[in-house]
C-alpha atoms as a PDB file:
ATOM      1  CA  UNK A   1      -5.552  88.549  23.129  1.00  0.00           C
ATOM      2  CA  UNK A   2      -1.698  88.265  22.655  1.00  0.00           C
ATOM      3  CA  UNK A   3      -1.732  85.372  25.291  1.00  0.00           C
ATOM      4  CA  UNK A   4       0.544  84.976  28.252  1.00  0.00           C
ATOM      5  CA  UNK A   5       3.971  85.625  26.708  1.00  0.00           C
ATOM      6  CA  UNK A   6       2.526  88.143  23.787  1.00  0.00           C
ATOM      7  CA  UNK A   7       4.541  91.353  23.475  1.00  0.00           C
ATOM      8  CA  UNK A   8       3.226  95.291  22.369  1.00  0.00           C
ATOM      9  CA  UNK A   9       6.034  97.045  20.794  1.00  0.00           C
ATOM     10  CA  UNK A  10       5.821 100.559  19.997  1.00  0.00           C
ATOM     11  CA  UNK A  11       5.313 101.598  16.089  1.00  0.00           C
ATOM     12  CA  UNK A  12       8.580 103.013  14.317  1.00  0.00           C
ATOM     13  CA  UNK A  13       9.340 103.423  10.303  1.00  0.00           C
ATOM     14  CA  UNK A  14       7.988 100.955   7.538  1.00  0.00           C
ATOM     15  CA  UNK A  15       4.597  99.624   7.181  1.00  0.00           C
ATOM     16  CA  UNK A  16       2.601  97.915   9.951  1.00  0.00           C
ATOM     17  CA  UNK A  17      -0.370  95.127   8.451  1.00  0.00           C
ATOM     18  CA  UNK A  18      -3.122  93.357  10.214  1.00  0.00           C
ATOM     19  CA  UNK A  19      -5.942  93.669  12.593  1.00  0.00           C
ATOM     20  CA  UNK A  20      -6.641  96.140  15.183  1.00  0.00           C
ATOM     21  CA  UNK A  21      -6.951  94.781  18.637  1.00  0.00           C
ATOM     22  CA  UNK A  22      -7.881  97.812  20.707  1.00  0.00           C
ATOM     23  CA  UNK A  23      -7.633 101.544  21.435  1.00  0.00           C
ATOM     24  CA  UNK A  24      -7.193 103.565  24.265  1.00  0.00           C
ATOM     25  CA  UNK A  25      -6.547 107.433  24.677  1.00  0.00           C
ATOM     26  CA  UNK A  26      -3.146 107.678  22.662  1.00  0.00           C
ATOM     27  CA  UNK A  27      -2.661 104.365  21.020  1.00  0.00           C
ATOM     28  CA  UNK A  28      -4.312 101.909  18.824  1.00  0.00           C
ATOM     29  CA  UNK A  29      -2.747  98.432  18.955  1.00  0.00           C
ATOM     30  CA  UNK A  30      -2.310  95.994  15.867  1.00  0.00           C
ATOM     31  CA  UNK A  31      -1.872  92.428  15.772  1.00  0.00           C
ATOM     32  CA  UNK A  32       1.194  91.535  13.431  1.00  0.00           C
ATOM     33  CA  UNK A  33       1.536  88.156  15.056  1.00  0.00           C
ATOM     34  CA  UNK A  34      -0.668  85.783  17.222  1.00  0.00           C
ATOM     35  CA  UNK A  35       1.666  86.814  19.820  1.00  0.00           C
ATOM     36  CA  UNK A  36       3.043  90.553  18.746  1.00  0.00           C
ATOM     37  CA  UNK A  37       1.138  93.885  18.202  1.00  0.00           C
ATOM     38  CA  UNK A  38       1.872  96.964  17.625  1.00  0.00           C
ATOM     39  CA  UNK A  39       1.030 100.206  19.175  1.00  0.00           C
ATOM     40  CA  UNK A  40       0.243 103.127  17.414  1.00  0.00           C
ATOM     41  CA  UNK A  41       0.535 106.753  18.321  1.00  0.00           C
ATOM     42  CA  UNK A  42      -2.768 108.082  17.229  1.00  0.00           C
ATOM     43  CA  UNK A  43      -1.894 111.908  17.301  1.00  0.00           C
ATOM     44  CA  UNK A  44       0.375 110.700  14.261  1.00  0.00           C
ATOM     45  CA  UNK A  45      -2.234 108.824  12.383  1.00  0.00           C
ATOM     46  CA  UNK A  46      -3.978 110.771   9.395  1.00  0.00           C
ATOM     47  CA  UNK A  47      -7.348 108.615  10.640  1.00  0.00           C
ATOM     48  CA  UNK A  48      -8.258 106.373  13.723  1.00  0.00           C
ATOM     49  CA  UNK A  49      -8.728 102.583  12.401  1.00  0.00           C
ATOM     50  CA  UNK A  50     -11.975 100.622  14.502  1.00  0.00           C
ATOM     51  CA  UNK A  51     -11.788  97.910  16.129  1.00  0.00           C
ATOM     52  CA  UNK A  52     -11.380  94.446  13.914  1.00  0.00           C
ATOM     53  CA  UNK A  53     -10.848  96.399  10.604  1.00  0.00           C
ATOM     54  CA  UNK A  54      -7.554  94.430   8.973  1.00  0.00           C
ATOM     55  CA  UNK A  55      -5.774  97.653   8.084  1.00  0.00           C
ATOM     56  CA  UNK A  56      -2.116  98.453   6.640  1.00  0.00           C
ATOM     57  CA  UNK A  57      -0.222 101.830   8.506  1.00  0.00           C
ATOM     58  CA  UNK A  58       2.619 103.343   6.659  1.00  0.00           C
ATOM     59  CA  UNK A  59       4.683 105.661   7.677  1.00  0.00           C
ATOM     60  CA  UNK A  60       5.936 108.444   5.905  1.00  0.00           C
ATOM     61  CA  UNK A  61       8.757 110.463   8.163  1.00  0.00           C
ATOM     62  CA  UNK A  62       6.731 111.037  11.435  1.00  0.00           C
ATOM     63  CA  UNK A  63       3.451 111.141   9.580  1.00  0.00           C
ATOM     64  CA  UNK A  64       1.256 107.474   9.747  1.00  0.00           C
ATOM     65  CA  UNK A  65      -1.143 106.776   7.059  1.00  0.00           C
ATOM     66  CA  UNK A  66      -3.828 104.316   7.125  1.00  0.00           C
ATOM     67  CA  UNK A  67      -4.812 102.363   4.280  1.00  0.00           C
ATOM     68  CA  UNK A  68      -8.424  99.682   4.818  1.00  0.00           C
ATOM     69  CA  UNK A  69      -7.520  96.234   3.467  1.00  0.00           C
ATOM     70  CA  UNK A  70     -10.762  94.745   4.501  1.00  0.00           C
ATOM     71  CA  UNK A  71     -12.801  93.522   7.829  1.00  0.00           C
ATOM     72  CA  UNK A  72     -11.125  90.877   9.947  1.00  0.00           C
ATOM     73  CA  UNK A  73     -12.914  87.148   9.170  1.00  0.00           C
END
């Protein structure tokens, strides 16, 4: 999805927008570029995002919420 040189960095402060790529057991991944996501800690999230939903985390100290911005197109 991230193609061969894409990169998964791991979620930190601020506020994280765009599509989710995929889940597993402890992280959901984001795509903030066509060749960068994010990943996600989901014992930290206030809800668990689904797949394709274009969705905006913020974080607030150690705490992420997630806001729905609308389904991917």
């Amino acid at each position: 999805m991230l193609g061969e040189n894409g990169k998964v960095f791991p979620a930190q402060c601020g506020s994280y927008s765009g599509v989710i790529i995929g889940t597993t057991d402890q992280y959901v991944l984001q795509r903030i570029t066509w060749r960068s996501a994010v990943a996600h800690d989901i014992e930290v999230l206030d809800q668990i995002p689904k797949l394709g939903e274009r969705v905006r985390v913020r974080y607030y100290g150690d705490k992420g919420r997630i806001e729905h911005i609308g389904a991917h197109t």
